[in-house]
C-alpha atoms as a PDB file:
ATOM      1  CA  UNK A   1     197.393  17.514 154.383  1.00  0.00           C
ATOM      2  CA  UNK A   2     195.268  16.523 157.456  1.00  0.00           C
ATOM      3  CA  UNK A   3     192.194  14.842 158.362  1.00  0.00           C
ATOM      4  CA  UNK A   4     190.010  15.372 161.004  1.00  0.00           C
ATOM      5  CA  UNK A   5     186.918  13.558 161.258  1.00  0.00           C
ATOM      6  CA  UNK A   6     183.579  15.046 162.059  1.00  0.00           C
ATOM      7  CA  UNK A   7     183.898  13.017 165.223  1.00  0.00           C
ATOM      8  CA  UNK A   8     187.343  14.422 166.048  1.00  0.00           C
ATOM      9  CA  UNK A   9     185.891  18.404 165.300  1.00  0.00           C
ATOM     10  CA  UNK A  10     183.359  17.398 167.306  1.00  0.00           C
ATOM     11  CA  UNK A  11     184.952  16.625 170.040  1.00  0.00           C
ATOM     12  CA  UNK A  12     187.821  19.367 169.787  1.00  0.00           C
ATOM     13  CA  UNK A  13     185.027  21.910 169.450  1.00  0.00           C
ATOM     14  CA  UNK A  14     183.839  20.539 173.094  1.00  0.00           C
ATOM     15  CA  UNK A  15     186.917  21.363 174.483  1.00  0.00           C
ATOM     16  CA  UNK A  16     187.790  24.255 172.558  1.00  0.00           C
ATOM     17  CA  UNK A  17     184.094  25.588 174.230  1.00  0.00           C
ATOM     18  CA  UNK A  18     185.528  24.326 177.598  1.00  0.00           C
ATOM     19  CA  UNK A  19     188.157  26.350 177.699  1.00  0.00           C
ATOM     20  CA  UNK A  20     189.107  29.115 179.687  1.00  0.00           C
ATOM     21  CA  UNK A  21     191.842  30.619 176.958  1.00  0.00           C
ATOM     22  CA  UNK A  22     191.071  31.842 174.086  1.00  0.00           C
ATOM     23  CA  UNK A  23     192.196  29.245 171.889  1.00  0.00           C
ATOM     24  CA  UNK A  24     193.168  29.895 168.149  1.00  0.00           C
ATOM     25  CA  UNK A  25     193.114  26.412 166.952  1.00  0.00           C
ATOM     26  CA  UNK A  26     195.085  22.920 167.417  1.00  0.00           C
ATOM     27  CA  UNK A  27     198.371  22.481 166.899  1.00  0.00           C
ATOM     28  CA  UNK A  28     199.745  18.748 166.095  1.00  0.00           C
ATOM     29  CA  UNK A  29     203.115  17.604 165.486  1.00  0.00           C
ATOM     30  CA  UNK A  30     205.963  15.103 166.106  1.00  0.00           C
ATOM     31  CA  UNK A  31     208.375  14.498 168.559  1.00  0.00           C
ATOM     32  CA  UNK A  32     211.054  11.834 169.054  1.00  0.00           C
ATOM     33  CA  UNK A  33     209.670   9.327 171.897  1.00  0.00           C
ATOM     34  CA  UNK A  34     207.362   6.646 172.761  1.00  0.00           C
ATOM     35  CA  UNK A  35     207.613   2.962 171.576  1.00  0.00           C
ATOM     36  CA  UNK A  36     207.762   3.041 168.246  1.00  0.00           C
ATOM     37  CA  UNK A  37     210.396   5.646 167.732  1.00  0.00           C
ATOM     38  CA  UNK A  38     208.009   8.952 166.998  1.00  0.00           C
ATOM     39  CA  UNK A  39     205.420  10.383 169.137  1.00  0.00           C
ATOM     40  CA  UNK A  40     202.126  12.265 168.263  1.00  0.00           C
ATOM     41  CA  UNK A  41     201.576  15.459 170.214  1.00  0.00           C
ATOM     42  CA  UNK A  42     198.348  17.785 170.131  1.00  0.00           C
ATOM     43  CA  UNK A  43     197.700  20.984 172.136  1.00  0.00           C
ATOM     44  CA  UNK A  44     195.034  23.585 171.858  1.00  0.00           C
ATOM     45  CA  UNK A  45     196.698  26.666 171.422  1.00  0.00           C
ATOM     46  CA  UNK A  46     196.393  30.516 171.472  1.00  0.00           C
ATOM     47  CA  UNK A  47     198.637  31.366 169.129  1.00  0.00           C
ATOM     48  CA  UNK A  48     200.198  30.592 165.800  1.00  0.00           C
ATOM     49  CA  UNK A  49     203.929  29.800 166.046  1.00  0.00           C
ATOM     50  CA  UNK A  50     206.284  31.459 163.389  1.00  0.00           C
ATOM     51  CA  UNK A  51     206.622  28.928 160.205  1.00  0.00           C
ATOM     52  CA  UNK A  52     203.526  26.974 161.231  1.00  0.00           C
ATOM     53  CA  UNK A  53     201.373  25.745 158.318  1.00  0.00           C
ATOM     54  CA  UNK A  54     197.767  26.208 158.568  1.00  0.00           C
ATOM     55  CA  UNK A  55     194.981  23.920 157.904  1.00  0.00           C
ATOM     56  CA  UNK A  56     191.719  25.633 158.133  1.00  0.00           C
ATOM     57  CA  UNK A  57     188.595  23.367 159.308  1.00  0.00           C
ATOM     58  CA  UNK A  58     185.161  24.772 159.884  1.00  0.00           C
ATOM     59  CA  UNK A  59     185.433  25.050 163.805  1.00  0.00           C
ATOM     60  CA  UNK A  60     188.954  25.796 164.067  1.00  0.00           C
ATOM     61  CA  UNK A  61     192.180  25.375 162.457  1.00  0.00           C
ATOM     62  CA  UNK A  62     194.792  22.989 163.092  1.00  0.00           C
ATOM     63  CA  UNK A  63     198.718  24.500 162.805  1.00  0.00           C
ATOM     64  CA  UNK A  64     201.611  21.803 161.973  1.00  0.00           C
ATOM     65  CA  UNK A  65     205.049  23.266 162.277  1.00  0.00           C
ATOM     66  CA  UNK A  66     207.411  22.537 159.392  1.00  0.00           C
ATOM     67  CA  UNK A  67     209.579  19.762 160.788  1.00  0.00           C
ATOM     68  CA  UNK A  68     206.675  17.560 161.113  1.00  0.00           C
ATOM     69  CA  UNK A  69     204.768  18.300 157.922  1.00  0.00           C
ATOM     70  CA  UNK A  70     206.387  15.549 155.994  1.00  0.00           C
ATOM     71  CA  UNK A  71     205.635  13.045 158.691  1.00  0.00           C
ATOM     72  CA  UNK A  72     202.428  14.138 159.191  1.00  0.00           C
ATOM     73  CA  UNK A  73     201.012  14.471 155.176  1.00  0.00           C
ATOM     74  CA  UNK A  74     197.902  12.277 154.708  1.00  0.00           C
ATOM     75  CA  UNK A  75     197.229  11.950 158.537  1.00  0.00           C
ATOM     76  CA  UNK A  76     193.436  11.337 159.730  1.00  0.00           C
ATOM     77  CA  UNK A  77     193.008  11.940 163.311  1.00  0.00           C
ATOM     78  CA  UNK A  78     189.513  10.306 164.251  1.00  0.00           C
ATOM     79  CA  UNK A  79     187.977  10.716 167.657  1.00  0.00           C
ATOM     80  CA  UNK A  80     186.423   7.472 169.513  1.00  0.00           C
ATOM     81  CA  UNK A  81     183.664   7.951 172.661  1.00  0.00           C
ATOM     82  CA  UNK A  82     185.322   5.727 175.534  1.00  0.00           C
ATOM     83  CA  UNK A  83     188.861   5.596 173.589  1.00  0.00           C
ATOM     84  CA  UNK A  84     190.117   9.068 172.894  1.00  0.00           C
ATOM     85  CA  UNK A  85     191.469  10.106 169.560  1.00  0.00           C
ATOM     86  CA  UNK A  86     193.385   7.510 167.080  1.00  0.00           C
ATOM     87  CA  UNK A  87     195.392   8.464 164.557  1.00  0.00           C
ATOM     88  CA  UNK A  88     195.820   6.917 161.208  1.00  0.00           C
ATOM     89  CA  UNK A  89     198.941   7.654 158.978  1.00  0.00           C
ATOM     90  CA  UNK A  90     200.069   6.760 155.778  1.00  0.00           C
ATOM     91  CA  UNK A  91     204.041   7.448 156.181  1.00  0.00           C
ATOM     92  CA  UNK A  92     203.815   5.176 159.465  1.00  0.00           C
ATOM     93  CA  UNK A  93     205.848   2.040 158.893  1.00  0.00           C
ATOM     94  CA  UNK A  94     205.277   0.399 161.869  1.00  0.00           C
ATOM     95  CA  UNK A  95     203.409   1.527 165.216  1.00  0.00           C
ATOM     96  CA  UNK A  96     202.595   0.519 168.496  1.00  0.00           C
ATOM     97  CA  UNK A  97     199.535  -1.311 169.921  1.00  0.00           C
ATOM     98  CA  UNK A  98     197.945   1.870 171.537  1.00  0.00           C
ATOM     99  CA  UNK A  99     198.311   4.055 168.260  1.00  0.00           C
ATOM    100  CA  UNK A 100     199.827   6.656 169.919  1.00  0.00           C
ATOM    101  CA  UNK A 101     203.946   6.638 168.294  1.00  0.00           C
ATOM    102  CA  UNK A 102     205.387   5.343 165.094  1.00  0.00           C
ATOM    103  CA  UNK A 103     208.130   5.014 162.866  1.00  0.00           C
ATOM    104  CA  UNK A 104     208.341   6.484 159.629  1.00  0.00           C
END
């Protein structure tokens, strides 16, 4: 379903090690908003949300709720030194110039 690069593990492990919370894994989804229409959102979490699908990684697991799923199938989320993370999906039919929103 999703992607994540060794780059992007990488880096979430560093923050996952960084923080204070016990943190159960990353949870990325959609919401209506920036340019393009749609907006990417990610948030280290503690918990699992009710109805959340699971994608297990080696150094944590990344939970997708079920309205986003669709939009989110095929995603690769790649992390960049100097840049952040960038995010690379298939359903996107158009997208902004800092990669962060899209249309589907």
């Amino acid at each position: 379903m999703i992607i994540l690069t060794d780059n992007a593990q990488k880096a979430l492990g560093r923050f996952i090690q960084g923080s204070e919370k016990s943190i159960a894994g990353l949870r990325i989804g959609v919401s209506g908003g920036g340019c393009s229409g749609l907006q990417y959102s990610m948030n280290l979490v503690e918990t699992k949300a009710d109805g959340d699908l699971e994608v297990p990684f080696p150094a944590l697991t990344v939970f997708v709720d079920p309205e986003s799923a669709p939009k989110l199938e095929g995603l690769t989320v790649d992390f960049i030194d100097g840049s952040g993370f960038k995010f690379e999906n298939p359903n996107a039919t158009n997208s902004c110039g800092c990669g962060k929103s899209f249309a589907a």
